[in-house]
Protein backbone atom coordinates (compact mmCIF):
# COMPACT_ATOMS: atom_id res chain seq x y z
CA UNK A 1 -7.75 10.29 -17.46
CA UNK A 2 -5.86 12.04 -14.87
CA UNK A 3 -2.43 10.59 -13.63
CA UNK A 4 -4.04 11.23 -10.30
CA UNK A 5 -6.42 8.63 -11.04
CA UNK A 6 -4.13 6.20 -11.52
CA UNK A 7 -1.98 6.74 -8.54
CA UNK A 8 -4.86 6.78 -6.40
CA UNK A 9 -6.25 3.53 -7.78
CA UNK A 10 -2.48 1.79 -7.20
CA UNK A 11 -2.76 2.92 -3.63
CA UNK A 12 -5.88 1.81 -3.02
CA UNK A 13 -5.52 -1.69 -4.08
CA UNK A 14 -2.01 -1.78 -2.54
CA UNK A 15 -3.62 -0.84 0.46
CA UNK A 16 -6.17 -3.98 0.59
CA UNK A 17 -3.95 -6.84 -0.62
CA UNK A 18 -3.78 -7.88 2.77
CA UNK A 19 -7.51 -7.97 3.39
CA UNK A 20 -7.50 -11.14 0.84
CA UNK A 21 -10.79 -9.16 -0.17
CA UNK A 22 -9.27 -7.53 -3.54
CA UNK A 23 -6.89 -8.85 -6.06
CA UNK A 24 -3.16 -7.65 -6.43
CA UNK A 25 -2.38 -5.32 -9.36
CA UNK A 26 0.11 -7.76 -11.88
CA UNK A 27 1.65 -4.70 -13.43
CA UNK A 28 1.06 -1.38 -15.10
CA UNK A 29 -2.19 -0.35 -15.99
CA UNK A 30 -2.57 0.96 -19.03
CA UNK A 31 -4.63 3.71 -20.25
CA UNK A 32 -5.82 4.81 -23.57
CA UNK A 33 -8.70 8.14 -23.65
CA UNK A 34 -11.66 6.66 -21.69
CA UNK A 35 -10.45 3.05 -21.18
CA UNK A 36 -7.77 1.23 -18.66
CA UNK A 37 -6.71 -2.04 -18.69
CA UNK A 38 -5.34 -3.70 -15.08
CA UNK A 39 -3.77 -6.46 -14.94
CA UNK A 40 -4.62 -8.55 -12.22
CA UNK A 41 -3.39 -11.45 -9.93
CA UNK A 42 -6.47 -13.50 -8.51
CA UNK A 43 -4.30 -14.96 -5.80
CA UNK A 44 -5.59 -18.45 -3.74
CA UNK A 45 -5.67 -16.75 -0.90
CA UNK A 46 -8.70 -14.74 -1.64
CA UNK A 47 -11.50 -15.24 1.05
CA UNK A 48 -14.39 -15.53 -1.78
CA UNK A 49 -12.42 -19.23 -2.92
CA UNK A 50 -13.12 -20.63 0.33
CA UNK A 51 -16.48 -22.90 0.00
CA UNK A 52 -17.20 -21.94 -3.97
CA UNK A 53 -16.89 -24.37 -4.57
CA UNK A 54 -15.00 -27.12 -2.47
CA UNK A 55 -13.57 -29.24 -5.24
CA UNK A 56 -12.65 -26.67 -7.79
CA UNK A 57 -12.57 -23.07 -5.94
CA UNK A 58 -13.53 -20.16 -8.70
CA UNK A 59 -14.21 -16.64 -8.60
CA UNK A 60 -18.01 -15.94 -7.78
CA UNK A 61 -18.97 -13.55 -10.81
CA UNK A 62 -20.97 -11.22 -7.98
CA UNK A 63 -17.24 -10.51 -6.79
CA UNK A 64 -16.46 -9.78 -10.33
CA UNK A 65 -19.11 -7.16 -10.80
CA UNK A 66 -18.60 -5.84 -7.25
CA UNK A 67 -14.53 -5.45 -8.34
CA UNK A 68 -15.38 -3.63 -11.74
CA UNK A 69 -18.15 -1.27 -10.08
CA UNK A 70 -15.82 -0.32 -7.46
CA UNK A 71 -13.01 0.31 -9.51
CA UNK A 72 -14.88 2.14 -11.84
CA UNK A 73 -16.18 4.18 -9.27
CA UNK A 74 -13.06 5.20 -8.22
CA UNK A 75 -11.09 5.56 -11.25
CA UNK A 76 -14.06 7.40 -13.33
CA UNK A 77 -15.49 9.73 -10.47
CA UNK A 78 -18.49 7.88 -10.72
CA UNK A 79 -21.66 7.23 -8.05
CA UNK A 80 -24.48 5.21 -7.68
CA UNK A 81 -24.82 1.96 -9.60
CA UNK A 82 -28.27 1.66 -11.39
CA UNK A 83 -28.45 -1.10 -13.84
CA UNK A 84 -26.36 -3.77 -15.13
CA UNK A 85 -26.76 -5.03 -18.52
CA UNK A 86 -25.42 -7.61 -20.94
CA UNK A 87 -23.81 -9.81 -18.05
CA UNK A 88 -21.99 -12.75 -19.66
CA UNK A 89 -19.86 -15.36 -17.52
CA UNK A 90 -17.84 -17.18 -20.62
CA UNK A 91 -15.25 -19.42 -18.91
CA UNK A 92 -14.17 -19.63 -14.89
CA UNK A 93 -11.61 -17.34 -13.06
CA UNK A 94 -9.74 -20.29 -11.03
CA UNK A 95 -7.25 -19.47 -8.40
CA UNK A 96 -3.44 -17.99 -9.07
CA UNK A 97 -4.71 -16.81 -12.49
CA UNK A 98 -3.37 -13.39 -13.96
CA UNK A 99 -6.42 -11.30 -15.89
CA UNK A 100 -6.80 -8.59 -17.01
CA UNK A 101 -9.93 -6.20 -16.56
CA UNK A 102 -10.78 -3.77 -19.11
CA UNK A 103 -13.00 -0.91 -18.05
CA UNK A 104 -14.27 0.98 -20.82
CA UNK A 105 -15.91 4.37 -19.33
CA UNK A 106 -19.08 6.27 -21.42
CA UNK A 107 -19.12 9.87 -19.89
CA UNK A 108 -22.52 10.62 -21.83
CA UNK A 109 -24.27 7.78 -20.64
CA UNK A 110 -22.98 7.21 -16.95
CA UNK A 111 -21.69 3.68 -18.17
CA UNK A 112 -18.76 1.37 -18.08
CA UNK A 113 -18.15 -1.61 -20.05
CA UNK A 114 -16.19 -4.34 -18.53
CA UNK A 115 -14.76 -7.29 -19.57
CA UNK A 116 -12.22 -9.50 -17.73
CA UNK A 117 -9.39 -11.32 -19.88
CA UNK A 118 -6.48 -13.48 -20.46
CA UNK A 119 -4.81 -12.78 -24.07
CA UNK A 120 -7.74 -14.79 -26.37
CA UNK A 121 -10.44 -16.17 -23.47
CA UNK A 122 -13.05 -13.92 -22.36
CA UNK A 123 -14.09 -15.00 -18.22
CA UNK A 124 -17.17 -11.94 -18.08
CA UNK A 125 -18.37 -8.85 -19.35
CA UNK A 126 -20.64 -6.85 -18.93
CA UNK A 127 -22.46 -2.87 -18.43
CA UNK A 128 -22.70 -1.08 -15.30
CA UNK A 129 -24.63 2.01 -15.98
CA UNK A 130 -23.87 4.59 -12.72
CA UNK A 131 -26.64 7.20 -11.56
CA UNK A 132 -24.30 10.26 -12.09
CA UNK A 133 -20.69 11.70 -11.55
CA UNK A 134 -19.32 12.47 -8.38
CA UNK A 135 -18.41 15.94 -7.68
């Protein structure tokens, strides 16, 4: 994966913290061949706590696919999403929690495996398989 990559995904969540519509990066990512790990800080302030649900907010899991796609879109050079597969929501993502999402990118198949984490719990996983590469 290129540095460029990286750099540009830093910048791009830097540049939405403030829209309280994306989570802040907790530190460096790290990369390994086809797969990144980013830590994450799921800040309160995040619009999609407000009304889900009123006595314990969490993180909807549709903002947790929408996060990974994205990403993965960006980080991967990848467009269109087709299909998701294998969805799993193990255990909520509460506010002012630090997780980590793992994107694991298939080049031969157009797919990314994700799976968000804190060291031994397991919130969601999942498959989003993409309609191509961009160019």
């Amino acid at each position: 994966m290129p540095s460029s990559a990286i750099a540009e995904l830093t910048s791009y969540l830097s540049s939405r913290e403030t829209s309280l519509e994306w989570p802040a990066l907790a530190g460096e990512p790290c990369i390994a061949d086809q797969l990144i790990e980013l830590p994450l800080n799921i800040r309160s302030q995040l619009t999609y706590f407000e009304g889900h649900f009123p006595s314990q907010p969490v993180l909807p899991g549709v903002v947790q696919i929408h996060w990974a796609a994205e990403l993965s879109k960006l980080i991967f050079k990848l467009d269109g999403f087709s299909t998701l597969q294998g969805l799993k929501f193990n255990s909520m993502i509460l506010p002012d929690t630090i997780v980590t999402l793992a994107l694991a990118f298939n080049q031969e198949k157009n797919q990314v495996k994700f799976t968000y984490f804190m060291d031994q719990q397991r919130f969601s996983l999942g498959t989003i398989i993409f309609s191509g590469m961009t160019s």
